[in-house]
C-alpha atoms as a PDB file:
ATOM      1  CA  UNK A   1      58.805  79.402  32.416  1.00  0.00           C
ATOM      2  CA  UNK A   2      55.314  79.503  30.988  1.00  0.00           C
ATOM      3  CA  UNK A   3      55.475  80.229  27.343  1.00  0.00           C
ATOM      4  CA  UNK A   4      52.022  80.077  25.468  1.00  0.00           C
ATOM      5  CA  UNK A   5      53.502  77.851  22.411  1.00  0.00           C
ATOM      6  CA  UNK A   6      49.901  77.721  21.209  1.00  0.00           C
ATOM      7  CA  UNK A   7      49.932  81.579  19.867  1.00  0.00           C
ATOM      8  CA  UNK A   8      52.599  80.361  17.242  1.00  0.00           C
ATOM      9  CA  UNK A   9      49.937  77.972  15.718  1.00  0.00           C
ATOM     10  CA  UNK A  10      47.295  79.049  13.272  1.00  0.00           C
ATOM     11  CA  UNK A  11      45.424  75.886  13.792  1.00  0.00           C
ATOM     12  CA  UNK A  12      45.130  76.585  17.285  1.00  0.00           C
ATOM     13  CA  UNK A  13      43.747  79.889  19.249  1.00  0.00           C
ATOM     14  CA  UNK A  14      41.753  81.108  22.215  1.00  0.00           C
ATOM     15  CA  UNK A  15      38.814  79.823  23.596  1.00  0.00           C
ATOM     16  CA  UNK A  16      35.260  82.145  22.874  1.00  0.00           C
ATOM     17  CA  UNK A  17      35.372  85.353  24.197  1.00  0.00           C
ATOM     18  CA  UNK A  18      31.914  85.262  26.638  1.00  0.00           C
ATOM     19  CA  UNK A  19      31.169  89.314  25.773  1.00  0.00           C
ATOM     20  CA  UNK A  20      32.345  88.914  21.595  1.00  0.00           C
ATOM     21  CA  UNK A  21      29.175  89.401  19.729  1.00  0.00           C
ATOM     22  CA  UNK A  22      26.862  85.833  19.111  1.00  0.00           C
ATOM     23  CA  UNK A  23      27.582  85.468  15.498  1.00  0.00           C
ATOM     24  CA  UNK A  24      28.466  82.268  13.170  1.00  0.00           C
ATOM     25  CA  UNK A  25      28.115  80.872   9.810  1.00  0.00           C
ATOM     26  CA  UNK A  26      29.433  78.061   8.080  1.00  0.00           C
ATOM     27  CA  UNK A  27      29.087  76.613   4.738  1.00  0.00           C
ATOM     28  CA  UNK A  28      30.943  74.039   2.258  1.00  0.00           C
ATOM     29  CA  UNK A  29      31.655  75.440  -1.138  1.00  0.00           C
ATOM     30  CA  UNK A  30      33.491  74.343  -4.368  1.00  0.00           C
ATOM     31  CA  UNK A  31      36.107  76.914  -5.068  1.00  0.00           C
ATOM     32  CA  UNK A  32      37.566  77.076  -8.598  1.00  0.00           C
ATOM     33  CA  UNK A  33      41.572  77.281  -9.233  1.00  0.00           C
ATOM     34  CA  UNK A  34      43.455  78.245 -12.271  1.00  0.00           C
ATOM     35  CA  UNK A  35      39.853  80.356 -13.262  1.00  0.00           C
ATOM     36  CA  UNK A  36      39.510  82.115 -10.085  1.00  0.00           C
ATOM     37  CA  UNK A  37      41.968  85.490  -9.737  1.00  0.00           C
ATOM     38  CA  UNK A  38      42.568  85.657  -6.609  1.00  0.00           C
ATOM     39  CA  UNK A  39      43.401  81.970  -6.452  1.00  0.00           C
ATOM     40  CA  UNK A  40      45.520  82.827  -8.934  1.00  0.00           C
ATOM     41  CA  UNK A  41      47.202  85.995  -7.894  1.00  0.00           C
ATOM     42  CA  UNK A  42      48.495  84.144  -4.545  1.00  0.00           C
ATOM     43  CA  UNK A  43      49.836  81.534  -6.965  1.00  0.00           C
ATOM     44  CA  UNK A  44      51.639  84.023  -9.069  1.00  0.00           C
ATOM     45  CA  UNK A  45      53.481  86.007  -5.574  1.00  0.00           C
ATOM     46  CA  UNK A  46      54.329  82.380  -4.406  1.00  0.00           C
ATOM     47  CA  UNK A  47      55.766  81.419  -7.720  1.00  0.00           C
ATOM     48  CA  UNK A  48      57.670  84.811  -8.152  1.00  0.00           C
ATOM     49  CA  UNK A  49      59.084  84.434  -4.462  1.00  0.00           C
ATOM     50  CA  UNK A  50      60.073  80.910  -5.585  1.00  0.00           C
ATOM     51  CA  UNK A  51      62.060  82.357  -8.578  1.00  0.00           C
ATOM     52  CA  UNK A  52      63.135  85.573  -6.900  1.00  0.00           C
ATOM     53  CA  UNK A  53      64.496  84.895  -3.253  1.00  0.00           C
ATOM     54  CA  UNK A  54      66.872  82.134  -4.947  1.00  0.00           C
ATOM     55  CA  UNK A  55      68.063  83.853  -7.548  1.00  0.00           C
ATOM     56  CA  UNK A  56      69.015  87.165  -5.298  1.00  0.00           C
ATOM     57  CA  UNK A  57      70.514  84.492  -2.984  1.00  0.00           C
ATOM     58  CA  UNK A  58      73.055  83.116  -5.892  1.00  0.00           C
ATOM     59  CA  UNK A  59      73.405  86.443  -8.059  1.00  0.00           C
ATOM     60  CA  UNK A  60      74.668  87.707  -4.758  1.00  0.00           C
ATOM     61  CA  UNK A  61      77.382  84.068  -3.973  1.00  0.00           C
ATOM     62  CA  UNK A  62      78.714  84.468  -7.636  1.00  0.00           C
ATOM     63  CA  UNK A  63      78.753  88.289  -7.314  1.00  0.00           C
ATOM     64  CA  UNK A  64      81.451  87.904  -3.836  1.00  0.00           C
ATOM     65  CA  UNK A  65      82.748  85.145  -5.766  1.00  0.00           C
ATOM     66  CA  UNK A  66      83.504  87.089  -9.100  1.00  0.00           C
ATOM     67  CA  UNK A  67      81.568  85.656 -11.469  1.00  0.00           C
ATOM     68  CA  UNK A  68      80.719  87.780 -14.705  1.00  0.00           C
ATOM     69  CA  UNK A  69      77.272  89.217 -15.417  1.00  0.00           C
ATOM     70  CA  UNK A  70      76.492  86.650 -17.929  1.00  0.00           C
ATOM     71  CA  UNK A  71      77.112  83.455 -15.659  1.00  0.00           C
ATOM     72  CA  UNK A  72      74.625  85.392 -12.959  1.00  0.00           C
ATOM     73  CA  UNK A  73      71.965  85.818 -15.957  1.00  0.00           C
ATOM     74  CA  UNK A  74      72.596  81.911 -16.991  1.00  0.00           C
ATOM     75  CA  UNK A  75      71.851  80.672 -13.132  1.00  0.00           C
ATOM     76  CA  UNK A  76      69.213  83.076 -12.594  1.00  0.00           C
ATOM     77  CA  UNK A  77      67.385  81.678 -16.098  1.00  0.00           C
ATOM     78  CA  UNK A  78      67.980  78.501 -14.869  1.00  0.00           C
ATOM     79  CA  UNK A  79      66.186  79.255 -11.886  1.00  0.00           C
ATOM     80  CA  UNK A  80      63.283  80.861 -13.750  1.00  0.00           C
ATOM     81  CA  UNK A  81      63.134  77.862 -16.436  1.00  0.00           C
ATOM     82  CA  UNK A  82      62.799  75.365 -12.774  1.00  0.00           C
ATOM     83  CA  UNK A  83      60.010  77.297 -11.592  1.00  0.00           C
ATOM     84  CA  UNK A  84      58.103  77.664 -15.104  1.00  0.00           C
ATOM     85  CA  UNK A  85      58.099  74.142 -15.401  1.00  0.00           C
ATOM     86  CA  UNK A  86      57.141  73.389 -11.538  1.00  0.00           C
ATOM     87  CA  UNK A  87      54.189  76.233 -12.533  1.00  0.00           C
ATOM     88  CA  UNK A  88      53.518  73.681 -15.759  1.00  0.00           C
ATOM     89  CA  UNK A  89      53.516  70.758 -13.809  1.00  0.00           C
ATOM     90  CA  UNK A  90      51.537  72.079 -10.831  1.00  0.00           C
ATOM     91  CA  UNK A  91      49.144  73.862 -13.141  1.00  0.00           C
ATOM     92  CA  UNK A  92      48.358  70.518 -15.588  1.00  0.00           C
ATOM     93  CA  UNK A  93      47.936  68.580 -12.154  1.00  0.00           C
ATOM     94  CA  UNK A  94      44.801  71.012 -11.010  1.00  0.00           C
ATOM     95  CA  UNK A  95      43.466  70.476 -14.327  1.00  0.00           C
ATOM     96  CA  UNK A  96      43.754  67.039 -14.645  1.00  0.00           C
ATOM     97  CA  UNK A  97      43.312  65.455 -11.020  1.00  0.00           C
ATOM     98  CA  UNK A  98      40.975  67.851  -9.534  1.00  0.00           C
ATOM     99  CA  UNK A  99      39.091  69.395 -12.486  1.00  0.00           C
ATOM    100  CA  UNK A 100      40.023  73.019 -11.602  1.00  0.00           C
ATOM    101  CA  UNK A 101      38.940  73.214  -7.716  1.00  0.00           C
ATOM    102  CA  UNK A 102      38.689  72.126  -4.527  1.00  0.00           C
ATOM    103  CA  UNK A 103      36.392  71.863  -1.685  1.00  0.00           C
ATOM    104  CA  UNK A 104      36.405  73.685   1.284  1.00  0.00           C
ATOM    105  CA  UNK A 105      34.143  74.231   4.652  1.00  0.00           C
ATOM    106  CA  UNK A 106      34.074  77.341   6.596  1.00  0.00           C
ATOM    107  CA  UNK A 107      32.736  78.174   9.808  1.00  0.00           C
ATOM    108  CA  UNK A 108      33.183  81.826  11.534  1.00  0.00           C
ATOM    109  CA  UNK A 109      32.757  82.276  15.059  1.00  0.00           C
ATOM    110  CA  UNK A 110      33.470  84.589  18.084  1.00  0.00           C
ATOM    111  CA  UNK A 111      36.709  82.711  18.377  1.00  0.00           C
ATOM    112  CA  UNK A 112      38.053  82.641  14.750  1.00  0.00           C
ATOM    113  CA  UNK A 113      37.761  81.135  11.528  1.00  0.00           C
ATOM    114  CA  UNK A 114      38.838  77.653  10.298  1.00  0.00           C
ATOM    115  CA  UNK A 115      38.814  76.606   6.355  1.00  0.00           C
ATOM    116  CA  UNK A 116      39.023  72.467   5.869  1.00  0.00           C
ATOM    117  CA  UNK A 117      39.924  71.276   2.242  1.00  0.00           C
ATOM    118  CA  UNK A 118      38.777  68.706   0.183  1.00  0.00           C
ATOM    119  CA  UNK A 119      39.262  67.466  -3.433  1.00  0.00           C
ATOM    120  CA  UNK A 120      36.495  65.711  -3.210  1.00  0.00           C
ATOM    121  CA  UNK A 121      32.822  66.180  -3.074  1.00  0.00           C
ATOM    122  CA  UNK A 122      30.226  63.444  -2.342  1.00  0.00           C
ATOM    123  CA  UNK A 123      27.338  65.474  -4.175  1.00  0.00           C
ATOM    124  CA  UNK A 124      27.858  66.501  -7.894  1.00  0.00           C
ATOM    125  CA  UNK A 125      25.802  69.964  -6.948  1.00  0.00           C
ATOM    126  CA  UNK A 126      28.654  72.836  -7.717  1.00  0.00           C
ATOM    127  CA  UNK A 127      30.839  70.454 -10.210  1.00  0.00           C
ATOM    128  CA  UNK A 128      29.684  72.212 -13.514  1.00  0.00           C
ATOM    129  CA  UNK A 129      31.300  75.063 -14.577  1.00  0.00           C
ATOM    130  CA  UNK A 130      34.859  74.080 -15.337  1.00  0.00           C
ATOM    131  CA  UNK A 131      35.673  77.763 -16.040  1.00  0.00           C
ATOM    132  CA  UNK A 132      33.914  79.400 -13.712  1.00  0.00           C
ATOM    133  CA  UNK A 133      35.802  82.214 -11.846  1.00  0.00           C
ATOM    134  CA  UNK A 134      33.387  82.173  -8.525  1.00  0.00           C
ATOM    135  CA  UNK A 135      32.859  79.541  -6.057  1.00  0.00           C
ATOM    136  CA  UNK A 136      29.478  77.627  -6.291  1.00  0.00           C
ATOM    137  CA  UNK A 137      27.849  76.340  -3.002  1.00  0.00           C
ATOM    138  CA  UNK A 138      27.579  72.375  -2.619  1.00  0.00           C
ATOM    139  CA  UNK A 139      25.411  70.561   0.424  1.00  0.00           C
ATOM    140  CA  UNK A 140      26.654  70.362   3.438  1.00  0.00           C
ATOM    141  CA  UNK A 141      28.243  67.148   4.668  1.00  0.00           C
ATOM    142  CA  UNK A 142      29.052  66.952   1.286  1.00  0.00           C
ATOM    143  CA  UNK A 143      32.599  67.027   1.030  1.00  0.00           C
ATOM    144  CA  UNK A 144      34.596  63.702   1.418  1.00  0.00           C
ATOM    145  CA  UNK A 145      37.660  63.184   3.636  1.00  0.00           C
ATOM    146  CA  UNK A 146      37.913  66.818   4.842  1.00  0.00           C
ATOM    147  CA  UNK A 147      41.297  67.984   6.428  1.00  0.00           C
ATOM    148  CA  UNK A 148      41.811  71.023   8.429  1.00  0.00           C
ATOM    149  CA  UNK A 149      43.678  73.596   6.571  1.00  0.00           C
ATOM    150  CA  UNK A 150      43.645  76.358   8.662  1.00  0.00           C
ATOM    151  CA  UNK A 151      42.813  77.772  11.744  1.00  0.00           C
ATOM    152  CA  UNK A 152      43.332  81.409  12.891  1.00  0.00           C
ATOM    153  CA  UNK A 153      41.543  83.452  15.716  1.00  0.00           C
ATOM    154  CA  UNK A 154      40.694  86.883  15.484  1.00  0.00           C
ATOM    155  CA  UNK A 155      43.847  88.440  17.152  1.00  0.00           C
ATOM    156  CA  UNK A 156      45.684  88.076  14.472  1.00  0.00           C
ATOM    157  CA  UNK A 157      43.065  89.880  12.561  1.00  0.00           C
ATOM    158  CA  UNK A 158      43.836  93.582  11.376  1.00  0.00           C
ATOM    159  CA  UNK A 159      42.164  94.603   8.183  1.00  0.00           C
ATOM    160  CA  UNK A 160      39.161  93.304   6.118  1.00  0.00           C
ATOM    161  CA  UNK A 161      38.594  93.690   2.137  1.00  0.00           C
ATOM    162  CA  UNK A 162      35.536  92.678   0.357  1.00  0.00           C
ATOM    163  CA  UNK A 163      35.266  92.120  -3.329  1.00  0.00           C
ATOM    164  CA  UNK A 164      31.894  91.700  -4.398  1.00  0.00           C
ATOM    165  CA  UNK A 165      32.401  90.827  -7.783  1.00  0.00           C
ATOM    166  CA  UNK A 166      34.122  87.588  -6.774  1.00  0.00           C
ATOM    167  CA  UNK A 167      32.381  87.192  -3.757  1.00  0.00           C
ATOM    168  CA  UNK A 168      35.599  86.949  -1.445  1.00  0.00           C
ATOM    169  CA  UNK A 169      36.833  88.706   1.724  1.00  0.00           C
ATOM    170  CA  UNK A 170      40.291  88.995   2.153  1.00  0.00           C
ATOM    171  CA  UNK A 171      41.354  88.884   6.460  1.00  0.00           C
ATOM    172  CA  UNK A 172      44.693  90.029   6.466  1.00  0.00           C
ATOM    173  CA  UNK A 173      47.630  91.375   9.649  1.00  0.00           C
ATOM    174  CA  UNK A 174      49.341  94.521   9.326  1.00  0.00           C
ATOM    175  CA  UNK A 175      51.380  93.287   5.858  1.00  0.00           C
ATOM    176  CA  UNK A 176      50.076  90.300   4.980  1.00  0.00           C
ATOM    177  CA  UNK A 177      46.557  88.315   3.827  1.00  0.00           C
ATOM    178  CA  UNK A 178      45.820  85.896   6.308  1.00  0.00           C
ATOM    179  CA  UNK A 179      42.368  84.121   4.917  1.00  0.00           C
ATOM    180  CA  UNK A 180      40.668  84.270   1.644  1.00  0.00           C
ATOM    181  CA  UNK A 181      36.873  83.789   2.308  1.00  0.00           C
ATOM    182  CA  UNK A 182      35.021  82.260  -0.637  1.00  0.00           C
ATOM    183  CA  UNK A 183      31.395  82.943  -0.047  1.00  0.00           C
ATOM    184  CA  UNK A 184      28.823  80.695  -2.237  1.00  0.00           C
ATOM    185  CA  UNK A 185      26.209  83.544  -2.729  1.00  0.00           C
ATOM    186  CA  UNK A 186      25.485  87.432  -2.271  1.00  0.00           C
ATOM    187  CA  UNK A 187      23.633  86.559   1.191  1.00  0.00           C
ATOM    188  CA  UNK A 188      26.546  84.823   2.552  1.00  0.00           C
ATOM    189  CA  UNK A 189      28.801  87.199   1.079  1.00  0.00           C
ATOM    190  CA  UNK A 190      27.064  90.022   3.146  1.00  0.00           C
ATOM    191  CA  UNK A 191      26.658  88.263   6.274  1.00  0.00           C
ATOM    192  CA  UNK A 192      30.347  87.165   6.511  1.00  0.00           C
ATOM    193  CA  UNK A 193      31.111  90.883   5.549  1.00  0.00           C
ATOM    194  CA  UNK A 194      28.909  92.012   8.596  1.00  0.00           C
ATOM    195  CA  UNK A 195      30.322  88.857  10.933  1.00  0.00           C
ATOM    196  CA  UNK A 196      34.210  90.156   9.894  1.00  0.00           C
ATOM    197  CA  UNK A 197      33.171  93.785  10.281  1.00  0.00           C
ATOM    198  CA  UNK A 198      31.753  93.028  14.066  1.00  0.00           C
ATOM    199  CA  UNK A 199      34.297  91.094  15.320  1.00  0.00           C
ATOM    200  CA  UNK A 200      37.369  93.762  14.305  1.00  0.00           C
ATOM    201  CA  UNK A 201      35.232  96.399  15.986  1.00  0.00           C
ATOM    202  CA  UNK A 202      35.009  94.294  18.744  1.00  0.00           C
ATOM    203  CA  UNK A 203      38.916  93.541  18.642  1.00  0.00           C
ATOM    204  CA  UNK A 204      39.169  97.440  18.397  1.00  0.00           C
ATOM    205  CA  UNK A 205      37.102  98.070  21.894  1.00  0.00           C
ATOM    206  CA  UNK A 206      39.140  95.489  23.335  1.00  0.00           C
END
C-alpha cells in the first residue's frame, strides 16, 4: 500500500506547481522575543496549555478518586507554581543567552514557505534595540549555524492575517496559526502580503 508519509511532515511538501504564479522572496531578519507580542502571545497559549491540560487531567483522577476540593486546588497550584517557574527560567534564559531574539531566514515560493533559526548572527547590523517590539533586517548570509525550523507548503494554507503595525503575517489552517512571518520593512511586509494573497487564490482555483 502506497501511503504518502511525506504529507504528515511540515518540513517536507510538494514539488513547484509549474502553473502557481512566479513569485519568491527571502530575507534573514533578527526577530525580538520577550518584547515582541505576538512572540509573546504564542508563549502565553503554550504556557497556559502547559498549566491547563495537566491540571484538568488530575482534578479529574482525584475527582473519580474522591479527593476533596481543596486537595484538587493544592495539585492544581502546584501545577501552576511548576509552570511559573519553567516561564521564569525560560524567560531569564532569552534574556541572558540570546539578548532577547533570534535569527531567522525566510524564503516564500510557489511551493511553500520554510523559516531556519539562528541565535546567532555573524553581522552586528539588527543587534541594537534590546527592547524593540519589531524585527530589524540583518545581511544576508549573515546568520551563523542556521537550522531548519520549519517547512510547510501551501496546502495546508487556509487563511492569511496581516498586522501592519508589527509587520507580521499570520498563515494559519482552518483552527490553528501555522507560520508567523516577520517581515524586516514595510516593502517586504507588502510584498509577502501580495505573495500570501496570490498563492491562496491560486489554492482557491485549484
Amino acid at each position: 500500500m502506497d501511503i504518502p508519509l511525506e504529507r504528515f511532515f511540515t518540513k517536507k511538501g510538494p514539488p513547484p506547481v509549474s502553473d502557481a504564479p512566479d513569485l519568491a522572496l527571502s530575507w534573514e531578519v533578527r526577530v525580538p522575543m520577550l518584547t515582541n507580542p505576538v512572540f509573546m502571545l504564542d508563549a502565553l497559549a503554550a504556557l497556559a496549555g502547559a498549566w491547563f491540560f495537566p491540571s484538568a487531567l488530575f482534578a479529574f483522577i482525584l475527582n473519580l478518586s474522591g479527593f476533596g476540593l481543596d486537595a484538587i486546588l493544592l495539585v492544581v497550584s502546584w501545577i501552576g507554581l511548576c509552570v511559573a517557574l519553567l516561564a521564569g527560567t525560560c524567560f531569564f534564559f532569552i534574556l541572558v543567552r540570546f539578548g532577547n531574539a533570534y535569527y531567522a531566514r525566510y524564503t516564500l515560493s510557489a511551493s511553500g514557505i520554510s523559516c531556519e533559526t539562528s541565535h546567532e548572527s555573524a553581522s552586528d547590523a539588527g543587534k541594537g534595540g534590546f527592547f524593540a517590539c519589531r524585527a530589524a533586517p540583518v545581511p544576508s548570509g549573515s546568520m551563523s549555524s542556521a537550522k531548519l525550523e520549519k517547512w510547510a507548503g501551501w496546502d495546508k494554507i487556509r487563511k492569511m492575517k496581516a498586522l501592519p503595525s508589527l509587520r507580521v503575517v499570520t498563515l494559519s489552517d482552518a483552527f490553528l496559526p501555522v507560520f508567523r512571518i516577520f517581515c524586516p520593512d514595510d516593502p517586504t511586509f507588502a510584498q509577502t502580503r501580495e505573495l500570501c494573497a496570490a498563492m491562496l487564490a491560486y489554492r482557491e482555483r485549484k
